[in-house]
C-alpha atoms as a PDB file:
ATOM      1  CA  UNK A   1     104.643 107.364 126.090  1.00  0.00           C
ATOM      2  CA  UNK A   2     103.721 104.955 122.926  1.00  0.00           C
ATOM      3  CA  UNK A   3     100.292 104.426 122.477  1.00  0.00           C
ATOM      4  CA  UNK A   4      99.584 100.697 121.767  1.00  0.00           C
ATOM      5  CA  UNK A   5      96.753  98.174 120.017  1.00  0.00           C
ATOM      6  CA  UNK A   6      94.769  96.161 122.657  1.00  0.00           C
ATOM      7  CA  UNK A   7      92.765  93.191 121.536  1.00  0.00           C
ATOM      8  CA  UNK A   8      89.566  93.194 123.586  1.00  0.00           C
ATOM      9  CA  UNK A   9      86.948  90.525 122.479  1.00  0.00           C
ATOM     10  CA  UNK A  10      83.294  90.429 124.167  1.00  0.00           C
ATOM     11  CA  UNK A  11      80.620  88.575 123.652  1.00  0.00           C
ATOM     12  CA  UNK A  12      81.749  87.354 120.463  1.00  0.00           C
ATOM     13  CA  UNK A  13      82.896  90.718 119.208  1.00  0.00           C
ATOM     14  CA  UNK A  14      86.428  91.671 118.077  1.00  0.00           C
ATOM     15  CA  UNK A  15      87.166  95.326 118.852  1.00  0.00           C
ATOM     16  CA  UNK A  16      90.679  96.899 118.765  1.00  0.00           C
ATOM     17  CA  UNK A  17      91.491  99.942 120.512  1.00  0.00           C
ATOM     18  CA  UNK A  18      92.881 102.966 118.744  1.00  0.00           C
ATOM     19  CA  UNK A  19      94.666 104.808 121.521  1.00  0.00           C
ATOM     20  CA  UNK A  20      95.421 102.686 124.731  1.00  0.00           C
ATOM     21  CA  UNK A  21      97.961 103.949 126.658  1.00  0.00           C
ATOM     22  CA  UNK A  22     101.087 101.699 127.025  1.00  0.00           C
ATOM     23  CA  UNK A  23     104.974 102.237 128.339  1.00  0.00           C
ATOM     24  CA  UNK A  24     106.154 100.118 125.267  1.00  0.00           C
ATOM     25  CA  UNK A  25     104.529  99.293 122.008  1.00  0.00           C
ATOM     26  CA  UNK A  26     102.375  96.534 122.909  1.00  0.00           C
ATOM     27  CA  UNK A  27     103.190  92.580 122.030  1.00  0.00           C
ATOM     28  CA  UNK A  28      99.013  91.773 121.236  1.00  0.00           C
ATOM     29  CA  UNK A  29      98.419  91.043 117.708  1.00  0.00           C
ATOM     30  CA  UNK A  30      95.582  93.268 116.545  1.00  0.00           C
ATOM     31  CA  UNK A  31      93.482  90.444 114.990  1.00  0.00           C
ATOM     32  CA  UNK A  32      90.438  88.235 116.647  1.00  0.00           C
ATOM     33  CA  UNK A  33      91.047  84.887 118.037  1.00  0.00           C
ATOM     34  CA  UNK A  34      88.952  81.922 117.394  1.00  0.00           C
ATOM     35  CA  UNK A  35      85.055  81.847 118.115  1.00  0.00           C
ATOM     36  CA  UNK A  36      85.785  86.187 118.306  1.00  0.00           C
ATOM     37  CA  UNK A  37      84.794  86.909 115.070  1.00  0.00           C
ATOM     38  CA  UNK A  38      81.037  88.794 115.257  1.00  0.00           C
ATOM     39  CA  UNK A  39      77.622  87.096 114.168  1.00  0.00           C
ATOM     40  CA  UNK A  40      77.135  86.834 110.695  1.00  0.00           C
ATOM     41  CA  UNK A  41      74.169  86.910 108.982  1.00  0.00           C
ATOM     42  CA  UNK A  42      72.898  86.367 105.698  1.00  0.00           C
ATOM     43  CA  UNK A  43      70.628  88.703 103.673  1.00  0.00           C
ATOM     44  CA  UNK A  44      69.441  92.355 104.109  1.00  0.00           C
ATOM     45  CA  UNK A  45      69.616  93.854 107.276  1.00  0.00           C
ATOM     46  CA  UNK A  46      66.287  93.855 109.128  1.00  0.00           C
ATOM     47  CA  UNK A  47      64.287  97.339 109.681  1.00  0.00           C
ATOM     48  CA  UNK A  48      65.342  98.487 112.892  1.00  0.00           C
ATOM     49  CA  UNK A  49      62.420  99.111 115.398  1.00  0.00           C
ATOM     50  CA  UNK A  50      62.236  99.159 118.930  1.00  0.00           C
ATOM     51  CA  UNK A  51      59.908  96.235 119.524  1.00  0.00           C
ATOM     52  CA  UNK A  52      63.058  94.244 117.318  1.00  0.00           C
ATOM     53  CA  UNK A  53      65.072  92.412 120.005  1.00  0.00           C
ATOM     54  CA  UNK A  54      67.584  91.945 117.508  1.00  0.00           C
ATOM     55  CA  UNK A  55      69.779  94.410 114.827  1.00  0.00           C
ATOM     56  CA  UNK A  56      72.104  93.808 112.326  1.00  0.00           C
ATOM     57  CA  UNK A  57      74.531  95.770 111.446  1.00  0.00           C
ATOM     58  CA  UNK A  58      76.864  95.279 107.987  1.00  0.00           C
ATOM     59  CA  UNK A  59      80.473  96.670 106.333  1.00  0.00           C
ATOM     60  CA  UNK A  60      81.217  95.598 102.813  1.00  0.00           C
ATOM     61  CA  UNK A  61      83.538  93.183 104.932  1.00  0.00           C
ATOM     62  CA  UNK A  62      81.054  91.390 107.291  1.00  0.00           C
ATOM     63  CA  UNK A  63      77.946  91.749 109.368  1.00  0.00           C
ATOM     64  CA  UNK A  64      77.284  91.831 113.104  1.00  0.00           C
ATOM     65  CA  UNK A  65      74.327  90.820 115.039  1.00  0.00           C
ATOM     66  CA  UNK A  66      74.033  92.644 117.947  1.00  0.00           C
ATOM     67  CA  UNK A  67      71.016  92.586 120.902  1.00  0.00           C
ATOM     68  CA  UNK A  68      69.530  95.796 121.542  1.00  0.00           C
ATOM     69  CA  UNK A  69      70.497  97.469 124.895  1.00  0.00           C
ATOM     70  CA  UNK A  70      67.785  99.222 126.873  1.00  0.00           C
ATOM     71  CA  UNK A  71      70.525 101.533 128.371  1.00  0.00           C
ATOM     72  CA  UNK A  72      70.757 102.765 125.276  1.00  0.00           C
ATOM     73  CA  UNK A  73      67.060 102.194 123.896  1.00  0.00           C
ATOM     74  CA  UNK A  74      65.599 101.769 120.777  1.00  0.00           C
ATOM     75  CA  UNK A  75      67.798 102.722 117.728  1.00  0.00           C
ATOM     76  CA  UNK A  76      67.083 105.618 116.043  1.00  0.00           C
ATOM     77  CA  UNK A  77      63.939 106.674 114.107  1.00  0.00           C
ATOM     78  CA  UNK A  78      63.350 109.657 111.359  1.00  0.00           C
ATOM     79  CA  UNK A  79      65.016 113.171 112.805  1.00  0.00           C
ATOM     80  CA  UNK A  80      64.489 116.931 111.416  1.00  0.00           C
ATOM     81  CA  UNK A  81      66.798 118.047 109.037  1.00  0.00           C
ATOM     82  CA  UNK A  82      67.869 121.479 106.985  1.00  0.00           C
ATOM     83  CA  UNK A  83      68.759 121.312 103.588  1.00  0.00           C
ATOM     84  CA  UNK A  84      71.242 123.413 102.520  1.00  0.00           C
ATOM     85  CA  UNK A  85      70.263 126.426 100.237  1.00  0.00           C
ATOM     86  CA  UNK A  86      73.014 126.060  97.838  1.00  0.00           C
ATOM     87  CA  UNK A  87      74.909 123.236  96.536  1.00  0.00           C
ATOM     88  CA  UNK A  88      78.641 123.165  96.060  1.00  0.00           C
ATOM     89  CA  UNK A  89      79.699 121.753  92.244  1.00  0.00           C
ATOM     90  CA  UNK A  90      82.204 119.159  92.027  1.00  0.00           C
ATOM     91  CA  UNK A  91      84.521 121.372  90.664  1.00  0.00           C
ATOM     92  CA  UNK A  92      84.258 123.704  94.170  1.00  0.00           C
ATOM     93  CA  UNK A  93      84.804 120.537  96.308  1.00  0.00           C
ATOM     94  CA  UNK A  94      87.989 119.917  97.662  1.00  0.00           C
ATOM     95  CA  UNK A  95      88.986 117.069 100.387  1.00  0.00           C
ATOM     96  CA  UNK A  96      92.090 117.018 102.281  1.00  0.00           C
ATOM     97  CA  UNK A  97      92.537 113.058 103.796  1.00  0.00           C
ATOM     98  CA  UNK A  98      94.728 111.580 106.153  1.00  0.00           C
ATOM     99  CA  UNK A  99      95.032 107.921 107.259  1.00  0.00           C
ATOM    100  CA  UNK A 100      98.077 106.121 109.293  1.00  0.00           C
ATOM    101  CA  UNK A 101      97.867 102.608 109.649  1.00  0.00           C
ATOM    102  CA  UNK A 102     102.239 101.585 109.582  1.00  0.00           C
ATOM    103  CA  UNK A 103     103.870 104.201 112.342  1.00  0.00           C
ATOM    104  CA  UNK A 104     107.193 104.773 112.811  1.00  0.00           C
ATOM    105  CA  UNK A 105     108.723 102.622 115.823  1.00  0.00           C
ATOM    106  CA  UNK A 106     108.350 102.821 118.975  1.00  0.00           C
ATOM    107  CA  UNK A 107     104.600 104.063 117.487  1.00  0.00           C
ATOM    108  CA  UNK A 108     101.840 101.144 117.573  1.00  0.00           C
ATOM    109  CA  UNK A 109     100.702 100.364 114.143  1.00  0.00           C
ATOM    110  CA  UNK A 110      96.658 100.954 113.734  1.00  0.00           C
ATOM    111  CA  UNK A 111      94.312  98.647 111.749  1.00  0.00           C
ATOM    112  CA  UNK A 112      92.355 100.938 110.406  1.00  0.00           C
ATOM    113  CA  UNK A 113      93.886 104.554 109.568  1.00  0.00           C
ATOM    114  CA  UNK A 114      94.575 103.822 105.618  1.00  0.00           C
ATOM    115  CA  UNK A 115      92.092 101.612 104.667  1.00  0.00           C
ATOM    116  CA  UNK A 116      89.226 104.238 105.896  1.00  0.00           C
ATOM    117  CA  UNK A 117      91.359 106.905 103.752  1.00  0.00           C
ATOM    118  CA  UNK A 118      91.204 104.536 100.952  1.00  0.00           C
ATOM    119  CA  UNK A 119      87.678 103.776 101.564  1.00  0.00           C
ATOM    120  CA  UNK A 120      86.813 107.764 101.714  1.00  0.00           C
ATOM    121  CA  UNK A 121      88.681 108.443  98.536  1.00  0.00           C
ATOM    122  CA  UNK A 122      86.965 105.771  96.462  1.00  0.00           C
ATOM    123  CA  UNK A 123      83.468 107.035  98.317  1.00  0.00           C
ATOM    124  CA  UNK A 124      83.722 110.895  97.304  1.00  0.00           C
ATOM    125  CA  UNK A 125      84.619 109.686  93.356  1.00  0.00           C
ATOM    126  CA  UNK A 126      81.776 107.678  93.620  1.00  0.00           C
ATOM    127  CA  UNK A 127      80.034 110.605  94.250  1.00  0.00           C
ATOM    128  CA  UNK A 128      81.027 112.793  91.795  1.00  0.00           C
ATOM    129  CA  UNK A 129      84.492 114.759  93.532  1.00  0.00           C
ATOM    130  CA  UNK A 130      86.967 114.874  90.974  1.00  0.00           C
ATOM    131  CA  UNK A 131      90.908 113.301  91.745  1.00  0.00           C
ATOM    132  CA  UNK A 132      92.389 116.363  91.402  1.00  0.00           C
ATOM    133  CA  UNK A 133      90.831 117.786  94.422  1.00  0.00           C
ATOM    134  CA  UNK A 134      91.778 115.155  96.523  1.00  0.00           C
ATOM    135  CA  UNK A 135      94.667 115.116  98.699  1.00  0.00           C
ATOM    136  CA  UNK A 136      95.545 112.052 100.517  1.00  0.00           C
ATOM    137  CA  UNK A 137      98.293 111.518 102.835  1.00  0.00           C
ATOM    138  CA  UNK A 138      99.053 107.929 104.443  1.00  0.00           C
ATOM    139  CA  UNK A 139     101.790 106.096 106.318  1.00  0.00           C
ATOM    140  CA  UNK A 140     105.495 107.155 105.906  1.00  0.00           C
ATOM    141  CA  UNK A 141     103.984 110.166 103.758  1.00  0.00           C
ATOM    142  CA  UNK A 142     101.729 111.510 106.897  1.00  0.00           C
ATOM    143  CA  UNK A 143     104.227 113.551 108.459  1.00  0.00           C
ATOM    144  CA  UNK A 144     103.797 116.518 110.182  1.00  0.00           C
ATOM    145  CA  UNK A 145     104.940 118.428 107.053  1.00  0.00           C
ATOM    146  CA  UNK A 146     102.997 117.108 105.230  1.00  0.00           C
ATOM    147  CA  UNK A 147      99.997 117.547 107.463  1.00  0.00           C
ATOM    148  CA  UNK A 148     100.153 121.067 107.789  1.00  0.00           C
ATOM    149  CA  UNK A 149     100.957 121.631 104.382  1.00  0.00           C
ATOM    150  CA  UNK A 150      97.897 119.985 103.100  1.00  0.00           C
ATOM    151  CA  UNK A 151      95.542 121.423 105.834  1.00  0.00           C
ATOM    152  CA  UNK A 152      97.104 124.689 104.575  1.00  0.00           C
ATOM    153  CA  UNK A 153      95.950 123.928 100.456  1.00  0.00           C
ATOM    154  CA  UNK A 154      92.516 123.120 102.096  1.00  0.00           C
ATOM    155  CA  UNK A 155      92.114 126.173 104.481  1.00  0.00           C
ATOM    156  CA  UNK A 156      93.165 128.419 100.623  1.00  0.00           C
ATOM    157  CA  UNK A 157      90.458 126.417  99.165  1.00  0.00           C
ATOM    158  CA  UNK A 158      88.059 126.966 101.533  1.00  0.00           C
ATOM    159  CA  UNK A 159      86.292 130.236  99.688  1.00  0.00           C
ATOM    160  CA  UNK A 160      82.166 131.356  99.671  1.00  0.00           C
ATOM    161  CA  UNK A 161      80.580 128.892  97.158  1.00  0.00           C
ATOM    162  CA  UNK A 162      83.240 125.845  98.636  1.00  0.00           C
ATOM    163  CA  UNK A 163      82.628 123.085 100.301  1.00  0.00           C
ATOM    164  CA  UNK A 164      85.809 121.366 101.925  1.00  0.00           C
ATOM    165  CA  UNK A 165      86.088 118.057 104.106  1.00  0.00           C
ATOM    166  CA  UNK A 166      89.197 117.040 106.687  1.00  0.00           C
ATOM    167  CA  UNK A 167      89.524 113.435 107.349  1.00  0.00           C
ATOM    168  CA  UNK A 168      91.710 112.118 109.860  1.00  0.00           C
ATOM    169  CA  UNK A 169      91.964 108.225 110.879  1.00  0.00           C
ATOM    170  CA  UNK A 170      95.081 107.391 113.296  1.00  0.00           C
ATOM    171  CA  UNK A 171      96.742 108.122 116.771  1.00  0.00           C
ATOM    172  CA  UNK A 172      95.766 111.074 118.982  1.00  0.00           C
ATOM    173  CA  UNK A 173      97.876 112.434 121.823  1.00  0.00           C
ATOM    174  CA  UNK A 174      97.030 113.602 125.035  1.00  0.00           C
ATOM    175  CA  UNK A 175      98.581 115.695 127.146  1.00  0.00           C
ATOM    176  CA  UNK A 176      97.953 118.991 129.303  1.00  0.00           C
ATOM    177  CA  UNK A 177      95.130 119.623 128.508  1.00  0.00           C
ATOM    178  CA  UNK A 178      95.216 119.454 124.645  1.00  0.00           C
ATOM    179  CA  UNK A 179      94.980 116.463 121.745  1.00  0.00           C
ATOM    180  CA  UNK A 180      96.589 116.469 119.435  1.00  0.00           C
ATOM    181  CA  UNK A 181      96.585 114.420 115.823  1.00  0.00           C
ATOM    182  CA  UNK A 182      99.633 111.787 115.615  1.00  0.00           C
ATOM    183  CA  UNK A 183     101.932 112.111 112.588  1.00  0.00           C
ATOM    184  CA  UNK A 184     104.188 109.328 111.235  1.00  0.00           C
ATOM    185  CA  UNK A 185     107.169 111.265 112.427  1.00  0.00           C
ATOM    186  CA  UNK A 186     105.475 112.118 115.898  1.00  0.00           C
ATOM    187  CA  UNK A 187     105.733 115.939 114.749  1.00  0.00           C
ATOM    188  CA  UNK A 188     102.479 116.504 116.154  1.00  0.00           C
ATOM    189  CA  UNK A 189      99.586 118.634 114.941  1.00  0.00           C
ATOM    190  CA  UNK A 190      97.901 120.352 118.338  1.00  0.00           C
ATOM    191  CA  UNK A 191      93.691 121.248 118.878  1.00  0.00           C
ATOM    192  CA  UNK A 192      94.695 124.269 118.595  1.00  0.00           C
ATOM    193  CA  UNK A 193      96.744 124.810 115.757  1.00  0.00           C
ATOM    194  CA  UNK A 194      93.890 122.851 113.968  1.00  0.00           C
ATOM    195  CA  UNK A 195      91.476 124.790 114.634  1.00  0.00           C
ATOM    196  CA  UNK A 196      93.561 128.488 113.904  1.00  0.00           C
ATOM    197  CA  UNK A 197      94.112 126.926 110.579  1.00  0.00           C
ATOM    198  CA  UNK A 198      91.018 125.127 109.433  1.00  0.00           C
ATOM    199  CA  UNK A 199      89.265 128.913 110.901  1.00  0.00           C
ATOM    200  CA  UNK A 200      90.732 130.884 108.321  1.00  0.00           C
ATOM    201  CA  UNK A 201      88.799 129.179 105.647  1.00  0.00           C
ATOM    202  CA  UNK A 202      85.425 130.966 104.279  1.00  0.00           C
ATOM    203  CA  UNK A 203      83.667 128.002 103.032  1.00  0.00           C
ATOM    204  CA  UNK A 204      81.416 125.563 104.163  1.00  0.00           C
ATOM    205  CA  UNK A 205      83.569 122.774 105.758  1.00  0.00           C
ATOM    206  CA  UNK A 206      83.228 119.517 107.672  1.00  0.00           C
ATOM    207  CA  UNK A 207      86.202 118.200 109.725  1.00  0.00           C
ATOM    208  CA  UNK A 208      85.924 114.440 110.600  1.00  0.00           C
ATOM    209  CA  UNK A 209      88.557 113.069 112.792  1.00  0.00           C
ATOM    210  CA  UNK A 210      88.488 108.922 114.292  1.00  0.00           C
ATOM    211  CA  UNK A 211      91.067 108.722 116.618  1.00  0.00           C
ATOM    212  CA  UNK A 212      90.997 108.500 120.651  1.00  0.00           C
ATOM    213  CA  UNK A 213      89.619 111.429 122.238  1.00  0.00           C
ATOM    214  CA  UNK A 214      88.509 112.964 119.345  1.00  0.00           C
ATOM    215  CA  UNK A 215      85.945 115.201 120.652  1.00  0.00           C
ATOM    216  CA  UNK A 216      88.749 117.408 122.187  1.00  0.00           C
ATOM    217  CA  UNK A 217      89.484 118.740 118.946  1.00  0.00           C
ATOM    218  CA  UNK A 218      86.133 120.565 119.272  1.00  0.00           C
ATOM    219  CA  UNK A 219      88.025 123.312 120.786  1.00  0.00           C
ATOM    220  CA  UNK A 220      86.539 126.843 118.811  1.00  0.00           C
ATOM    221  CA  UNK A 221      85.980 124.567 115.341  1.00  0.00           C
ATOM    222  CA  UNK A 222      82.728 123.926 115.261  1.00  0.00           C
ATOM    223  CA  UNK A 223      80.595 127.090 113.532  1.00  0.00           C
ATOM    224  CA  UNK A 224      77.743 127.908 111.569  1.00  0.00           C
ATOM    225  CA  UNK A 225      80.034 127.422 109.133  1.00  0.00           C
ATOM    226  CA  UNK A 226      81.943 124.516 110.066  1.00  0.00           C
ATOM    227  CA  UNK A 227      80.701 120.939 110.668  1.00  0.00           C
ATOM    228  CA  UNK A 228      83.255 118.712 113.364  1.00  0.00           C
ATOM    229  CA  UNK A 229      82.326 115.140 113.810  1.00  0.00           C
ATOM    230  CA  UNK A 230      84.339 113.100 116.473  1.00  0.00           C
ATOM    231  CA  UNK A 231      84.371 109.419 116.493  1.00  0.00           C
ATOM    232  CA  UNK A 232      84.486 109.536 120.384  1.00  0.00           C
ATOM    233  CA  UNK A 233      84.060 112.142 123.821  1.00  0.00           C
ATOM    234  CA  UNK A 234      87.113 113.715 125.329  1.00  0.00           C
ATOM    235  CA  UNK A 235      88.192 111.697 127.726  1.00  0.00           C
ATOM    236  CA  UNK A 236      87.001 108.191 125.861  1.00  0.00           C
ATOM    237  CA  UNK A 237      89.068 105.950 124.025  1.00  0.00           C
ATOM    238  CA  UNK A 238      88.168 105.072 119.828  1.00  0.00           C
ATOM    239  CA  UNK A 239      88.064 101.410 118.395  1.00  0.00           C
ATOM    240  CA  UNK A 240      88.582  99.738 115.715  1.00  0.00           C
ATOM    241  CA  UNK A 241      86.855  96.372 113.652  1.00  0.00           C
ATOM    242  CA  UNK A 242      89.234  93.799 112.737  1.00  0.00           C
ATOM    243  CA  UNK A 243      86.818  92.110 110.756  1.00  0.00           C
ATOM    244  CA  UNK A 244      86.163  95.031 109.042  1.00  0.00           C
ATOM    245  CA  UNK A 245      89.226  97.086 108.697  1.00  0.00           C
ATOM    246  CA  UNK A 246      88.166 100.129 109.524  1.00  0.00           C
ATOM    247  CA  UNK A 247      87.706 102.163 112.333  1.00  0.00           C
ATOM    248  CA  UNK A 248      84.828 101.489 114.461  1.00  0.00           C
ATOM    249  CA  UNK A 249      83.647 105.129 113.623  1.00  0.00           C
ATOM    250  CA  UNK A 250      84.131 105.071 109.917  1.00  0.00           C
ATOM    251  CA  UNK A 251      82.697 101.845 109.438  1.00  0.00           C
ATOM    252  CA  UNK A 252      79.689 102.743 110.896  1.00  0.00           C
ATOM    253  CA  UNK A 253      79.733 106.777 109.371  1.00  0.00           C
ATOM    254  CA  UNK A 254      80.903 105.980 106.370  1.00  0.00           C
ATOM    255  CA  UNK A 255      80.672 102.436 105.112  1.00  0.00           C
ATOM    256  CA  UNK A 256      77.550 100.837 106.547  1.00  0.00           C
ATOM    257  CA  UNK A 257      76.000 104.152 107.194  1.00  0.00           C
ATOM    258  CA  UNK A 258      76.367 106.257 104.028  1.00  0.00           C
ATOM    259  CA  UNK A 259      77.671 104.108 101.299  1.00  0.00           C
ATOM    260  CA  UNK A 260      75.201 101.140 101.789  1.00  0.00           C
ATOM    261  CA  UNK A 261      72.029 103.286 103.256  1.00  0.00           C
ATOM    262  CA  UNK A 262      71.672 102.014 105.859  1.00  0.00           C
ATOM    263  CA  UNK A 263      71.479 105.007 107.878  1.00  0.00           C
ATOM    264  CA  UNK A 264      68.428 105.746 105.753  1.00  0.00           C
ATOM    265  CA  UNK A 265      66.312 106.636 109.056  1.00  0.00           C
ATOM    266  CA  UNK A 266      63.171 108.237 106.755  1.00  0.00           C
ATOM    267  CA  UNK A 267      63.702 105.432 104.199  1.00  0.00           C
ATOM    268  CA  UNK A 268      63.462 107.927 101.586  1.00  0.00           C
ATOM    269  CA  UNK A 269      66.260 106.107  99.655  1.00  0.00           C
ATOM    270  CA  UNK A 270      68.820 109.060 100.631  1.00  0.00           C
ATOM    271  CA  UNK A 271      70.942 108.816 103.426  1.00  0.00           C
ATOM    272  CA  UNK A 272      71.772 112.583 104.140  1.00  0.00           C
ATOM    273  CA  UNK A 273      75.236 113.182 106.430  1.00  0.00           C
ATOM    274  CA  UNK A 274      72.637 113.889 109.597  1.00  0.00           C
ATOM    275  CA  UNK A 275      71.355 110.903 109.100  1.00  0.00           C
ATOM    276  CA  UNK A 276      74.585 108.850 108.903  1.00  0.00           C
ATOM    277  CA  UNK A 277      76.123 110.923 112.411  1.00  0.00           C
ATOM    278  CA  UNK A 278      73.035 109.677 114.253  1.00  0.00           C
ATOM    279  CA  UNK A 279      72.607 106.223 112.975  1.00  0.00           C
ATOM    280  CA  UNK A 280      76.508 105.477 113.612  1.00  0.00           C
ATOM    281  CA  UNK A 281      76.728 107.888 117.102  1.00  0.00           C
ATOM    282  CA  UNK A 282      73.837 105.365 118.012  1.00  0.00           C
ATOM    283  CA  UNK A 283      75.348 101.928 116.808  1.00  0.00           C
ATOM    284  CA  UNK A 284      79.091 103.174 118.064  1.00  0.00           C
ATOM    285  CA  UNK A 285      77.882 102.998 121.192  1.00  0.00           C
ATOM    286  CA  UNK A 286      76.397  99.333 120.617  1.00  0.00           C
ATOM    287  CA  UNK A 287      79.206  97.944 119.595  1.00  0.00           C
ATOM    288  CA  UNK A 288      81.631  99.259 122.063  1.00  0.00           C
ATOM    289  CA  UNK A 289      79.216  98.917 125.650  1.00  0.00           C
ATOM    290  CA  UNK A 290      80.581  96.515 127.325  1.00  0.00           C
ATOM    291  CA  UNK A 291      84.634  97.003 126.048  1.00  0.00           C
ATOM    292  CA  UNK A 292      86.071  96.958 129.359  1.00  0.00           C
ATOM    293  CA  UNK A 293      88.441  98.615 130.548  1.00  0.00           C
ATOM    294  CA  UNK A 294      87.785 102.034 128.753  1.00  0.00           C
ATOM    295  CA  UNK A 295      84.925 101.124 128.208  1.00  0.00           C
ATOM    296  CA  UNK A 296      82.276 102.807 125.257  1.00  0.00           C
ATOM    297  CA  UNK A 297      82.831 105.354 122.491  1.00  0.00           C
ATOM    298  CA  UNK A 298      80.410 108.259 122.181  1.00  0.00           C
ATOM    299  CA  UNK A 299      80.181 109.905 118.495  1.00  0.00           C
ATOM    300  CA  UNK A 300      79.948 113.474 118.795  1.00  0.00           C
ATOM    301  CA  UNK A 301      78.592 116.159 116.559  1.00  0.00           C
ATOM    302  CA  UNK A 302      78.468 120.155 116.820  1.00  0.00           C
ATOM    303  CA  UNK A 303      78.463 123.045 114.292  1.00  0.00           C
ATOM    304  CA  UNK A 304      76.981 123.883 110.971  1.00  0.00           C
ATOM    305  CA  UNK A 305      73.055 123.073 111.914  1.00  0.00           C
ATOM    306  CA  UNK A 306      72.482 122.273 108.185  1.00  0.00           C
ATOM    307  CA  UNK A 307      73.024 118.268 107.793  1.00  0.00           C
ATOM    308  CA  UNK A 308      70.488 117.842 105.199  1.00  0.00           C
ATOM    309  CA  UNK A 309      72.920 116.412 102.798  1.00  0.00           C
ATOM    310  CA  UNK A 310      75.067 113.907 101.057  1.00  0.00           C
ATOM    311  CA  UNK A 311      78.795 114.031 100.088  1.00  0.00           C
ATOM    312  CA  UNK A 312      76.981 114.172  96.083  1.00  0.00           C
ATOM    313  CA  UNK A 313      75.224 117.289  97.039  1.00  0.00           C
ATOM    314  CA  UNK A 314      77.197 119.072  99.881  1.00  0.00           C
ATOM    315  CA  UNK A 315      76.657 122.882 101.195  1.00  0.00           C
ATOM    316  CA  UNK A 316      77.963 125.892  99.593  1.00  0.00           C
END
């Protein structure tokens, strides 16, 4: 089967679907139509309390307003967090980063899969990573080679004193039982085969993977050692934000969350990678209620208990 792009637009919000099942690639053009474009609104976004009726939520592309649910209550507030007792130096962080947005045909293109590579990439230097530990893989150059050869460089990397990050934006397949990551040439990477590689490294590690069903790469991953974040449950489907282009998950993570602090829940002027998982696993959900027919996206988190920390000063 070909997993296809379906438009869905409710109340007033554009959201694309990442992994929606399909016989053929489907004919919908992944962009809003007119009057779908989300709320905009000028200026800072508001403190977000629960007696608020209203939240705003903003990329570095545009803003949405959205109404806060009561089935999902008020958003977040401050949470408990470990600090990590050693920091990893630039020169001991390594990233491997993988992002397919133009898929080989009969494949659905995505929206989002390069630009939140691209988006990544510029974060992390931003932060102090240095290019040459960087490997980034998109489009025609995302093949299944290629995959496993860089998650190989990352897993020989990944020594004590390390810190290493994963990054995948694009298709996932499902079938028996398993997920697996979606490669330009459809030479898939399986949960499994993930995980026996990514295990072999020593280091601290975080794996971050936006794609549908992401949380069944949880498989034996997740460690003490090893921080998995997954931009949706098992069996629910991932969007992604025209408007935005990005992925529901990484605009929310990464973009809105980290990069502009707004996943600041203390408002200690440091957004810390805890911070940023429960801010965006809250907002995720916001966004995507009422997408019908799959209907929301759940962020999911398990592992390394230490999530005191930004990408400038991650765990060693």
């Amino acid at each position: 089967m070909a997993w296809g792009a379906a438009l869905v637009l409710v109340v007033g919000l554009a959201v694309v679907g990442t992994g929606v099942i399909s016989e053929r690639p489907s004919s919908t053009t992944a962009r809003p139509s007119a009057g779908s474009e989300p709320v905009a609104r000028t200026g800072p976004a508001p403190k977000q309390t629960a007696a608020r009726t209203n939240a705003a939520v903003r990329t570095r592309h545009a803003p949405i307003v959205l109404p806060q649910n009561p089935r999902l209550g008020p958003p977040p507030g401050p949470i408990r967090q470990i600090a990590p007792a050693r920091v990893a130096a630039p020169k001991d962080r390594y990233a491997f980063l993988v992002g397919i947005t133009d898929y080989r045909k009969p494949t659905h293109d995505t929206i989002a899969g390069a630009n939140d590579v691209a988006f990544i990439y510029h974060y992390l230097l931003a932060n102090g990573w240095l290019p040459q530990n960087i490997m980034v893989v998109t489009n025609k150059q995302a093949t299944g080679k290629a995959m496993r050869r860089g998650l190989a460089w990352l897993t020989a990397k990944s020594r004590p004193g390390t810190f290493t990050l994963c990054h995948y934006s694009g298709h996932v397949k499902q079938v028996g039982g398993h997920e697996k990551l979606w490669p330009y040439d459809r030479r898939f990477v399986t949960d499994t085969e993930l995980a026996a590689t990514l295990k072999k490294g020593r280091g601290k590690m975080w794996v971050d993977i936006a794609g549908c069903e992401a949380g069944g790469f949880f498989e034996t991953l997740p460690s003490s050692r090893v921080l998995v974040t997954a931009s949706s449950k098992r069996t629910e489907k991932s969007y992604e934000h025209p408007s935005w282009g990005e992925s529901v998950w990484v605009g929310l993570m990464w973009d809105a969350g980290m990069a502009q602090g707004q996943a600041d829940l203390d408002r200690n002027g440091v957004t810390t990678v805890g911070e940023a998982a429960v801010w965006a696993g809250y907002w995720a959900q916001a966004v995507t209620l009422n997408e019908r027919p799959y209907g929301r996206q759940s962020p999911q988190v398990k592992g390394d208990p230490v999530r005191g920390w930004t990408l400038a000063n991650p765990p060693a």
